[in-house]
Protein backbone atom coordinates (compact mmCIF):
# COMPACT_ATOMS: atom_id res chain seq x y z
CA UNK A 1 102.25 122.32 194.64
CA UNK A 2 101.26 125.81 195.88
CA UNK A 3 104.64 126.94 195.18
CA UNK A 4 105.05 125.89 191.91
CA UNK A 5 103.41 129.82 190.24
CA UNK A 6 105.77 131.59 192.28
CA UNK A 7 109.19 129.54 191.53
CA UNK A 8 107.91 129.87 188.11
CA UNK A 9 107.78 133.49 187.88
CA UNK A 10 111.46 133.48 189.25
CA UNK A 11 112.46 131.13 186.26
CA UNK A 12 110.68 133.69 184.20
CA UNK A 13 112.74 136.60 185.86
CA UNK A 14 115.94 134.54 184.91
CA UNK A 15 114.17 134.48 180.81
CA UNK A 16 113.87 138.47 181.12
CA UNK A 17 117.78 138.77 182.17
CA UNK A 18 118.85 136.35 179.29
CA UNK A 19 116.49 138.28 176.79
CA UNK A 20 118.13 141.44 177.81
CA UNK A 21 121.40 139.85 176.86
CA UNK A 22 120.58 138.75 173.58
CA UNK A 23 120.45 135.44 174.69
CA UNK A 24 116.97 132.83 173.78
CA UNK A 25 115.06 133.49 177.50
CA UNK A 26 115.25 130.65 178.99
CA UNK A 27 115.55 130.25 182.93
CA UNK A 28 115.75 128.27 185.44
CA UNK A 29 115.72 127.73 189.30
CA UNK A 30 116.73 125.06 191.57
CA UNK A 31 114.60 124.25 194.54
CA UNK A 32 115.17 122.54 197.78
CA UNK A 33 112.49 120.05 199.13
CA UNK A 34 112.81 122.74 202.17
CA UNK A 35 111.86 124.84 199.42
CA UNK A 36 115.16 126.76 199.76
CA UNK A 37 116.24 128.19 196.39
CA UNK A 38 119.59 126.48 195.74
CA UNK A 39 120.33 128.02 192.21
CA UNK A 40 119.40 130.43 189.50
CA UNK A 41 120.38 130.90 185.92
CA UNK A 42 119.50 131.36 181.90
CA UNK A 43 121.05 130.68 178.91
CA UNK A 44 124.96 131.82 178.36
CA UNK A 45 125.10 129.91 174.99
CA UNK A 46 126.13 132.95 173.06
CA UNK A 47 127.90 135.01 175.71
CA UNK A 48 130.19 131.74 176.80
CA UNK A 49 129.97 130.38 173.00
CA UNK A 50 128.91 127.22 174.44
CA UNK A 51 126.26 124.81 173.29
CA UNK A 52 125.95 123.44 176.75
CA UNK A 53 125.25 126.49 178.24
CA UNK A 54 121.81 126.15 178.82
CA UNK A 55 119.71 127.77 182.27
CA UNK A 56 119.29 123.70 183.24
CA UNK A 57 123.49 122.87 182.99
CA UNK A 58 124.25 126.00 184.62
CA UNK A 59 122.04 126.23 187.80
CA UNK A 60 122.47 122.36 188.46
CA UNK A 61 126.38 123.34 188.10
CA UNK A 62 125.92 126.05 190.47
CA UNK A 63 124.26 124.03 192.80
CA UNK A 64 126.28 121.37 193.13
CA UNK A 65 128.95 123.49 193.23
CA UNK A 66 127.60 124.88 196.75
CA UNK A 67 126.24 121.79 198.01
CA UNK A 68 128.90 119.60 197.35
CA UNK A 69 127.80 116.79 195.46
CA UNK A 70 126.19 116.09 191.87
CA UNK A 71 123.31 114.64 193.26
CA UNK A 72 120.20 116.69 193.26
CA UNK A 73 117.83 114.14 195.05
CA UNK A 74 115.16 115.89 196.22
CA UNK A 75 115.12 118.85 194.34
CA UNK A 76 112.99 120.97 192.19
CA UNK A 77 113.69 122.78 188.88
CA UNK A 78 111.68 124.96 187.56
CA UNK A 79 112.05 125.66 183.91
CA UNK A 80 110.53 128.21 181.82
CA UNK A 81 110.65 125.96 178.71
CA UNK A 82 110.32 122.16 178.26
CA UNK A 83 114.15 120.49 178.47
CA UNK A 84 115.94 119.49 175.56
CA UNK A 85 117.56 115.73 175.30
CA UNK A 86 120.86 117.10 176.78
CA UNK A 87 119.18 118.95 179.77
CA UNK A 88 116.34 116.22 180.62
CA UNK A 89 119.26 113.77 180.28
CA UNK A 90 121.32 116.18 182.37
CA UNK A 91 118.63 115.93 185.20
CA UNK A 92 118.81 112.53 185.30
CA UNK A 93 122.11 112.41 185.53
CA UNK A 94 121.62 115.13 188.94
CA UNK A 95 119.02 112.33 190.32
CA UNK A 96 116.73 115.99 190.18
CA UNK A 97 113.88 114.84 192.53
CA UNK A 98 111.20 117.07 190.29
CA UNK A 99 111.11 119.12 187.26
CA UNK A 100 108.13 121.77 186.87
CA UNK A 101 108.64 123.75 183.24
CA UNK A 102 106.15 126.01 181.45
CA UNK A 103 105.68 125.75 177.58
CA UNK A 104 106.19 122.91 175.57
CA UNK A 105 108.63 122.88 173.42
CA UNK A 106 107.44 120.60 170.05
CA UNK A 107 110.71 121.16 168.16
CA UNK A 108 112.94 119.93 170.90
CA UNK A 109 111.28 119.35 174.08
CA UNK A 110 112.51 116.05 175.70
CA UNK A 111 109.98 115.72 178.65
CA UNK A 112 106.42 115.51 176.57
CA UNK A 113 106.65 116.89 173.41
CA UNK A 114 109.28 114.59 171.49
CA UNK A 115 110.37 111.94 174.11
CA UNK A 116 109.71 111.65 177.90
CA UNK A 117 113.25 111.08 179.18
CA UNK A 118 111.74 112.12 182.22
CA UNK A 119 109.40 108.74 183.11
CA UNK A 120 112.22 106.34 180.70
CA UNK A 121 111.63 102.91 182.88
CA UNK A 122 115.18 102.11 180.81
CA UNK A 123 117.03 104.69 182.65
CA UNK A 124 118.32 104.58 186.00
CA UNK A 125 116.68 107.59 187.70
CA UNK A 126 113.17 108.77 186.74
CA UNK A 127 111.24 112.00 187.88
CA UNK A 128 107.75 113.35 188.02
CA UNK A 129 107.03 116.15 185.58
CA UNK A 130 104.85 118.91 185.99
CA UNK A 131 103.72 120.79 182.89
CA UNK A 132 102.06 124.39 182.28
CA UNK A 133 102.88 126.13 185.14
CA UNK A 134 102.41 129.78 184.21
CA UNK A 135 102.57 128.56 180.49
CA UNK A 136 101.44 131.62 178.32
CA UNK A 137 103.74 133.66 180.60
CA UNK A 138 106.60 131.45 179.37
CA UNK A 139 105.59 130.91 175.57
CA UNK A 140 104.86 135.15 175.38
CA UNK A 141 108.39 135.53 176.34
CA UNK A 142 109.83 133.26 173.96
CA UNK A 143 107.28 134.97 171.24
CA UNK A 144 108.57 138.23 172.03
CA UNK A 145 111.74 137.18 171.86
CA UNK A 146 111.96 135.84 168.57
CA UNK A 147 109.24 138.26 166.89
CA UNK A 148 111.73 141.11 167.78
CA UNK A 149 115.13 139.21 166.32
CA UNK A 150 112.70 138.42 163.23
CA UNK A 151 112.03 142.61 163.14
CA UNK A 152 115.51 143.30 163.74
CA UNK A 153 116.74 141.38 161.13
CA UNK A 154 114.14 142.76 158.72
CA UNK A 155 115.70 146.42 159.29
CA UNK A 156 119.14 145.21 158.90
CA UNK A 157 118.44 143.15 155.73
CA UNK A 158 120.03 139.90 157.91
């Protein structure tokens, strides 16, 4: 969809703010089919010290939060990195109408690189996936990311 680069780019915006926090940049928005943004958010895992705390969980908790409901029918998520198990099977559980994410992920990704919870005929909800959107954008990050903990560990002998 033509909309897909820029709700990307706000999912990346969401990476930069959980970089600057320490935290691995991953974002995420939450997109009516109005194309209404419903939700925003990027990894907490470190600052709440929990696992679960990933951009997906917390913008599809914020959303239903203001909506009223768990179910997500209907609506896009845009995701700078490809879901892991818990977050693909977390948008399932939301009946997400659409997921949209940027770079793979081949350690963990749950969508296309290691399973495709996403299309699972065994599950009951299924939902397209769109892959690449604004994909070096989203692996640079990441890169960045990790090539500066690597340095900074380097200096401190960690």
């Amino acid at each position: 969809m033509s909309d897909d680069g820029h709700w990307m780019r706000e999912a990346l915006a969401e990476a930069a703010r959980a970089a600057a926090a320490g935290e691995v940049p991953v974002g995420c928005v939450l997109v009516s089919a109005a194309g209404v943004e419903m939700a925003r958010a990027h990894n907490l895992r470190e600052a709440l010290e929990d696992p679960t705390a990933h951009a997906e969980v917390l913008a599809m908790r914020a959303a239903a939060a203001s909506i009223g409901t768990w179910r997500l029918e209907g609506v896009t998520a845009y995701v700078t990195l490809e879901p892991c198990v818990m977050c693909a099977g977390a948008l399932v559980n939301a009946r997400i109408g659409r997921v949209v994410y940027g770079c793979d992920d081949p350690k963990a990704g749950a969508l296309a690189s290691l399973y495709r919870v996403g299309e699972d005929a065994r599950l009951n909800h299924r939902y397209p996936v769109v892959a690449g959107v604004e994909a070096e954008a989203c692996a640079e990050v990441l890169r960045a990311f990790f090539r500066a903990r690597r340095k900074g560990s380097a200096l401190t002998g960690g």
